[in-house]
Protein backbone atom coordinates (compact mmCIF):
# COMPACT_ATOMS: atom_id res chain seq x y z
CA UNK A 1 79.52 -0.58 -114.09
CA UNK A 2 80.84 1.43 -117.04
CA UNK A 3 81.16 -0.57 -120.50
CA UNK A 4 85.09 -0.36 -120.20
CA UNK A 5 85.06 -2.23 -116.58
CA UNK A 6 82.85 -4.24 -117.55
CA UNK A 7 84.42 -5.30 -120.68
CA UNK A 8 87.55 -5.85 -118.60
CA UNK A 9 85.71 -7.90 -116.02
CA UNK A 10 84.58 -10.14 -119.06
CA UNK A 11 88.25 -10.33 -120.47
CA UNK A 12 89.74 -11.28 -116.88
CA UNK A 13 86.73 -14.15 -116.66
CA UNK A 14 87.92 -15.41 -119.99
CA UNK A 15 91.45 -15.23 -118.90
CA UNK A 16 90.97 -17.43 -115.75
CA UNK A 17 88.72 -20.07 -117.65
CA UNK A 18 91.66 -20.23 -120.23
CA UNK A 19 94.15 -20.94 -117.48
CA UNK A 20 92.25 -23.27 -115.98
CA UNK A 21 91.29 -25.17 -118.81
CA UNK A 22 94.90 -25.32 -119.44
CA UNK A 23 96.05 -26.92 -115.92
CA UNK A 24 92.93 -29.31 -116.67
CA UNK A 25 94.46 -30.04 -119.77
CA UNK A 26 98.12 -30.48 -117.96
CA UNK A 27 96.45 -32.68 -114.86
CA UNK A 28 94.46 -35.05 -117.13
CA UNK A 29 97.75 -35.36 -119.48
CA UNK A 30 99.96 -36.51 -116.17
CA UNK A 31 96.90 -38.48 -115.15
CA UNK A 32 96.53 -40.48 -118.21
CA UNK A 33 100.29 -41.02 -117.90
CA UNK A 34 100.43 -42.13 -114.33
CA UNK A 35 97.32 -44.40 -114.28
CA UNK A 36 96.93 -45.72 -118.25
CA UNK A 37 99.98 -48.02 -119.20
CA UNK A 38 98.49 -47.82 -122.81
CA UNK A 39 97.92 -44.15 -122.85
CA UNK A 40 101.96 -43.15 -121.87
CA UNK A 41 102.90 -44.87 -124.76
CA UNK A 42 101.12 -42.48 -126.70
CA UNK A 43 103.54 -39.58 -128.79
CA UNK A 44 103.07 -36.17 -126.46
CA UNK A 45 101.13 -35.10 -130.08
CA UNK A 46 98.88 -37.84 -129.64
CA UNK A 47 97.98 -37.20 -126.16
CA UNK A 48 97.58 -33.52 -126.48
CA UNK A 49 95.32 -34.12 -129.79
CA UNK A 50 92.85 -36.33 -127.06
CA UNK A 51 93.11 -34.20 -124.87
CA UNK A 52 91.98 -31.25 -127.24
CA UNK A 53 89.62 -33.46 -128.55
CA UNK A 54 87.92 -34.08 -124.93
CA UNK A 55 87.88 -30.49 -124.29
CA UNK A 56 86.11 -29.73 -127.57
CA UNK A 57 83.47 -32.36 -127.43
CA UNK A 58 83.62 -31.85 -123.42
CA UNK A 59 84.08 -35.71 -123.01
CA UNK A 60 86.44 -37.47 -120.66
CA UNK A 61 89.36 -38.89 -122.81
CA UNK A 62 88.90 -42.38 -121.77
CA UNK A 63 85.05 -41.73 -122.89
CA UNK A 64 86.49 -40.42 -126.28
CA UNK A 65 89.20 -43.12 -126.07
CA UNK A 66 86.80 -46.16 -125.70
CA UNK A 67 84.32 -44.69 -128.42
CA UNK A 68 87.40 -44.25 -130.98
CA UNK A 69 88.64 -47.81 -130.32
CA UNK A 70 84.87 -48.91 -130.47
CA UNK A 71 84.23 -47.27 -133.98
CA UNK A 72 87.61 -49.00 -134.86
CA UNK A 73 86.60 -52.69 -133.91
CA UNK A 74 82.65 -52.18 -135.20
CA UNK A 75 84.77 -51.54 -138.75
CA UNK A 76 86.40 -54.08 -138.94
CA UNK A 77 84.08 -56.56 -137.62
CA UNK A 78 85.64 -57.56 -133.87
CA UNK A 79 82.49 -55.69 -132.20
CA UNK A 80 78.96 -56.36 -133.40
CA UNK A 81 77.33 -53.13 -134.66
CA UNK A 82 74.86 -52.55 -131.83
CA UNK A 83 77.85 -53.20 -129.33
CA UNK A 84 79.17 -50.43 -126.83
């Protein structure tokens, strides 16, 4: 395969990963929605910062959810500070 083809072959790869990470991004938005009470009361920035956020560390968003409100109550002293 020729550097040009397979340059293009590369770019087209890259191109479907993007997509899909994007529907990922759109199905685990409509999930949190549908199935966390809590989470649809969230401001669409909010939601779409977690869900970045998940993609980027390449946790689940209610693993990055629970560790965030974790931190939060070890803080201020509502969790001890070996507590999960």
């Amino acid at each position: 395969m020729s550097k040009p083809a397979k340059t293009e072959s590369l770019l087209s790869a890259l191109e479907g990963i993007l997509i899909e990470q994007e529907q990922q991004r759109d199905l685990l938005l409509r999930l949190i929605r549908q199935t966390a009470p809590g989470y649809g009361q969230l401001t669409s920035e909010v939601r779409e910062a977690l869900a970045r956020a998940a993609r980027e560390t390449m946790q689940p968003a209610d693993s990055l959810v629970e560790a965030i409100v974790c931190e939060w109550l070890r803080d201020r002293g509502y969790l001890p500070k070996g507590a999960s």
